[in-house]
Protein backbone atom coordinates (compact mmCIF):
# COMPACT_ATOMS: atom_id res chain seq x y z
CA UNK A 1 95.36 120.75 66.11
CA UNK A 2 99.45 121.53 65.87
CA UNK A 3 101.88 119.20 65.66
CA UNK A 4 104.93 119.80 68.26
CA UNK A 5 108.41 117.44 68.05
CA UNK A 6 109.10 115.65 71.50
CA UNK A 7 111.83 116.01 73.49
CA UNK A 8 114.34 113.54 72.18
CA UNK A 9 116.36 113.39 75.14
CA UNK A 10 115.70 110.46 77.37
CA UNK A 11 114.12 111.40 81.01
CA UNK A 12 114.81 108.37 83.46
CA UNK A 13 113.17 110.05 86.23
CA UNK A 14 109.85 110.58 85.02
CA UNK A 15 106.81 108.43 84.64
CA UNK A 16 102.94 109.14 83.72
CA UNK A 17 100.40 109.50 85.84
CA UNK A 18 98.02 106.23 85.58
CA UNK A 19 94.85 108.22 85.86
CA UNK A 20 95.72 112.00 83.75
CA UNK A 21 98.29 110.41 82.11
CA UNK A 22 100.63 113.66 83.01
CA UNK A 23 104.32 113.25 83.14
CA UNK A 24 105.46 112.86 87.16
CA UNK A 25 108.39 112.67 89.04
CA UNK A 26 108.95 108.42 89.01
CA UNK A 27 109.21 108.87 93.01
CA UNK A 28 105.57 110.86 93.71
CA UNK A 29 103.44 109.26 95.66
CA UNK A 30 100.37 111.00 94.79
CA UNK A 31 99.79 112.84 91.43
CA UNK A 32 100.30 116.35 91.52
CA UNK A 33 97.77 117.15 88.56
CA UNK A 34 94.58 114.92 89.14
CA UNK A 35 95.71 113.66 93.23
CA UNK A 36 95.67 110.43 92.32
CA UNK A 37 97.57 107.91 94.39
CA UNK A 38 100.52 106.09 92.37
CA UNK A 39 101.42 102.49 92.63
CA UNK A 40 104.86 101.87 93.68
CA UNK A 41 107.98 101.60 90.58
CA UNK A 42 108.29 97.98 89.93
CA UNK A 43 111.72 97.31 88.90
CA UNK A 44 112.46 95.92 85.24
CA UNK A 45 114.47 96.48 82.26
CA UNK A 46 111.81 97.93 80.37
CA UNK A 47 111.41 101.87 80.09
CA UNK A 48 108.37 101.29 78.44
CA UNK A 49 106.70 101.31 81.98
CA UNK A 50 108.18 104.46 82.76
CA UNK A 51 107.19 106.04 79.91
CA UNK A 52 103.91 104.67 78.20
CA UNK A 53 103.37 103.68 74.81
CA UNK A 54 103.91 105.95 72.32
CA UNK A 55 101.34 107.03 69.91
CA UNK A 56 101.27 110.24 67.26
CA UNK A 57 97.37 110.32 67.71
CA UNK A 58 96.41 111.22 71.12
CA UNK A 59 93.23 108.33 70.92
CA UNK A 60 94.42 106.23 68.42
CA UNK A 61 91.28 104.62 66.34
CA UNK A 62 90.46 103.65 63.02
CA UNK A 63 89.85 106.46 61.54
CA UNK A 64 92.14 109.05 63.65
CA UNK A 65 95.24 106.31 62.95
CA UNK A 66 93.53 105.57 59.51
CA UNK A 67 94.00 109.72 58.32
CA UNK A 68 97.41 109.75 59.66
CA UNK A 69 98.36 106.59 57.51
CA UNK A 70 97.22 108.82 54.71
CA UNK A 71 98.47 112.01 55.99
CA UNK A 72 102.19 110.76 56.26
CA UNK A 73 101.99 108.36 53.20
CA UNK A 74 105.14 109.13 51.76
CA UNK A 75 106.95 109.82 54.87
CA UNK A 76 109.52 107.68 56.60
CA UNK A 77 111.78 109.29 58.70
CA UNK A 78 109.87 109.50 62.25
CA UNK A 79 108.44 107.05 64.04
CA UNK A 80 104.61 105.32 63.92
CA UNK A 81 103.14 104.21 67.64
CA UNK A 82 101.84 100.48 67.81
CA UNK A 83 98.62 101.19 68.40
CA UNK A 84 98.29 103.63 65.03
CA UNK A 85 100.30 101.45 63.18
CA UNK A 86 97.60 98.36 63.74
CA UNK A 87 95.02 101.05 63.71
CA UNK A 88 95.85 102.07 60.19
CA UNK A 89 96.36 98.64 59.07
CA UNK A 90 93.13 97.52 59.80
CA UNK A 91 92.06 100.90 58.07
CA UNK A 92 93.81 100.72 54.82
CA UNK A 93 92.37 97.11 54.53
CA UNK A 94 88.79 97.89 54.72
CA UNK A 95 89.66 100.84 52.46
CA UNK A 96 91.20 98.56 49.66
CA UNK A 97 88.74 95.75 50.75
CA UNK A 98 85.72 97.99 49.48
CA UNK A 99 87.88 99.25 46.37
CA UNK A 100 88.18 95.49 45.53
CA UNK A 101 84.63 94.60 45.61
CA UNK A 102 83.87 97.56 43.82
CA UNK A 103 86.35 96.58 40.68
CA UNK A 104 84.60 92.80 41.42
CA UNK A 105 81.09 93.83 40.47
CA UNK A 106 82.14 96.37 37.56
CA UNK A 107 84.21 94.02 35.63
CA UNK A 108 85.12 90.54 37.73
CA UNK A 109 88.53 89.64 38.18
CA UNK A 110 90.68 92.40 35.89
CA UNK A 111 94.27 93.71 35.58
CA UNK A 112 93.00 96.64 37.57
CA UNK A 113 92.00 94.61 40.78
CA UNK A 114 95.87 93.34 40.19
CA UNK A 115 97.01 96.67 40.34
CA UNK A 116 95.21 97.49 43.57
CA UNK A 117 96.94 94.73 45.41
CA UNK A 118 100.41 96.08 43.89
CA UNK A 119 99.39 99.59 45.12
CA UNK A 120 98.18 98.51 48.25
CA UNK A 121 101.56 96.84 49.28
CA UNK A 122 103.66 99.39 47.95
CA UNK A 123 101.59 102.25 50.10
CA UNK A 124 101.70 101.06 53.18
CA UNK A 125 105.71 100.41 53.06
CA UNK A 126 106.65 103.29 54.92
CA UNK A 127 103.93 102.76 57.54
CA UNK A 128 106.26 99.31 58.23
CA UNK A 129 109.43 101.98 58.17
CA UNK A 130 108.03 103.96 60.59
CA UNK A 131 106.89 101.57 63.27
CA UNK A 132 110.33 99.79 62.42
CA UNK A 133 112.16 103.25 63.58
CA UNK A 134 110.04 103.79 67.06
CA UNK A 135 110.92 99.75 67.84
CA UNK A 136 114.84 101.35 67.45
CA UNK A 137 115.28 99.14 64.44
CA UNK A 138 116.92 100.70 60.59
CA UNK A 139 113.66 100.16 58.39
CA UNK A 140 116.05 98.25 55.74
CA UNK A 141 114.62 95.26 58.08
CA UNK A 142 111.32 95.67 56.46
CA UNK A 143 113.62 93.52 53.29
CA UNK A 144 113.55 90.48 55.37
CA UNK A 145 109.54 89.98 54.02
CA UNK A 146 111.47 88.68 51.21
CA UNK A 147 113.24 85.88 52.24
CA UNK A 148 109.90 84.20 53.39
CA UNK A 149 110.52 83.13 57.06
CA UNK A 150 112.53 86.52 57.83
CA UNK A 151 108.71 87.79 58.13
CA UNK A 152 108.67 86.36 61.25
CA UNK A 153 110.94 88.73 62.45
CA UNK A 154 109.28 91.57 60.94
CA UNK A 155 106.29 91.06 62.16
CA UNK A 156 107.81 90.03 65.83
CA UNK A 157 109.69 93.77 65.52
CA UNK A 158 105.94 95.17 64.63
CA UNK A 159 104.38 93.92 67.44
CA UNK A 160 107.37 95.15 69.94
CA UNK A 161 106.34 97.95 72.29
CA UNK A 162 108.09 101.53 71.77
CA UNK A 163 111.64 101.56 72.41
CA UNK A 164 112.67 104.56 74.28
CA UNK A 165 116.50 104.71 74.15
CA UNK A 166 115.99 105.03 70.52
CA UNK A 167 116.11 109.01 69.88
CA UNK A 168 117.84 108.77 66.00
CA UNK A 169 113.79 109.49 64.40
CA UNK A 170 112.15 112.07 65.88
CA UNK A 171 108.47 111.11 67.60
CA UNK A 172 105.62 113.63 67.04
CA UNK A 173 102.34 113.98 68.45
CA UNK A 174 99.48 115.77 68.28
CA UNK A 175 98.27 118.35 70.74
């Protein structure tokens, strides 16, 4: 599998396909790829229905969404798809979950199983960076955990859907 940068530019006229999936002309009637008839362009002020959701896996999962959590660890400046982002959350949990009740039955409640929590939070900070960036937002919003009921904004920004006129982090996906 390679990894190829997407076009950054925005492309109004353009929508996928609801059966392939392929990127078609937002005026086709009928699919050009798979034949399929289109429903008609409702009219909004979302792009997201022009464009789909945005995901660097091409079936997120939770292992698929789970390796790239691990694959891009350290990395912040792109952007992370909803559905990986929840993917890999759900992921890393049951990872650290099991680590937890492993420490549990060695030794009960140590400084180790302490540490674990303190890793765990501190690992999957640029995951929230990176979903921050494709919702269009500066991940320096990620600080408003700290002031207790600026989490609700947070996590409102997490669960936005991809924000297309937002081309400052680049989006990859795999092929």
């Amino acid at each position: 599998m390679g990894i190829v940068v997407l076009n950054m530019e925005i492309v109004m006229n353009y929508k996928n396909c609801e059966n392939c999936e392929k990127e078609i002309p937002i005026d086709t009637v009928y699919c050009p790829f798979c034949g399929m008839k289109q429903p008609p362009i409702t009219t909004g002020n979302s792009e997201t229905n022009l464009r789909g959701a945005y995901n660097e896996t091409s079936k997120p999962g939770l292992i698929p969404s789970t390796k790239l959590f691990f694959n891009d660890i350290f990395t912040v400046n792109k952007c992370m798809g909803r559905a990986d982002f929840w993917w890999s959350c759900l992921g890393v949990n049951i990872l650290f979950a099991l680590i937890e009740l492993i420490l549990i039955s060695l030794n009960g409640f140590t400084m180790a199983l302490k540490l674990i929590f303190d890793l765990m939070w501190l690992l999957t900070i640029p995951s929230y960076i990176r979903r921050l960036h494709d919702v269009g937002k500066s991940g320096w919003n990620y600080l408003w955990f700290l002031t207790g009921i600026g989490a609700f904004y947070v996590i409102y920004l997490l669960i936005k859907p991809t924000n297309w006129a937002s081309t400052q982090w680049p989006r990859i996906k795999e092929i």
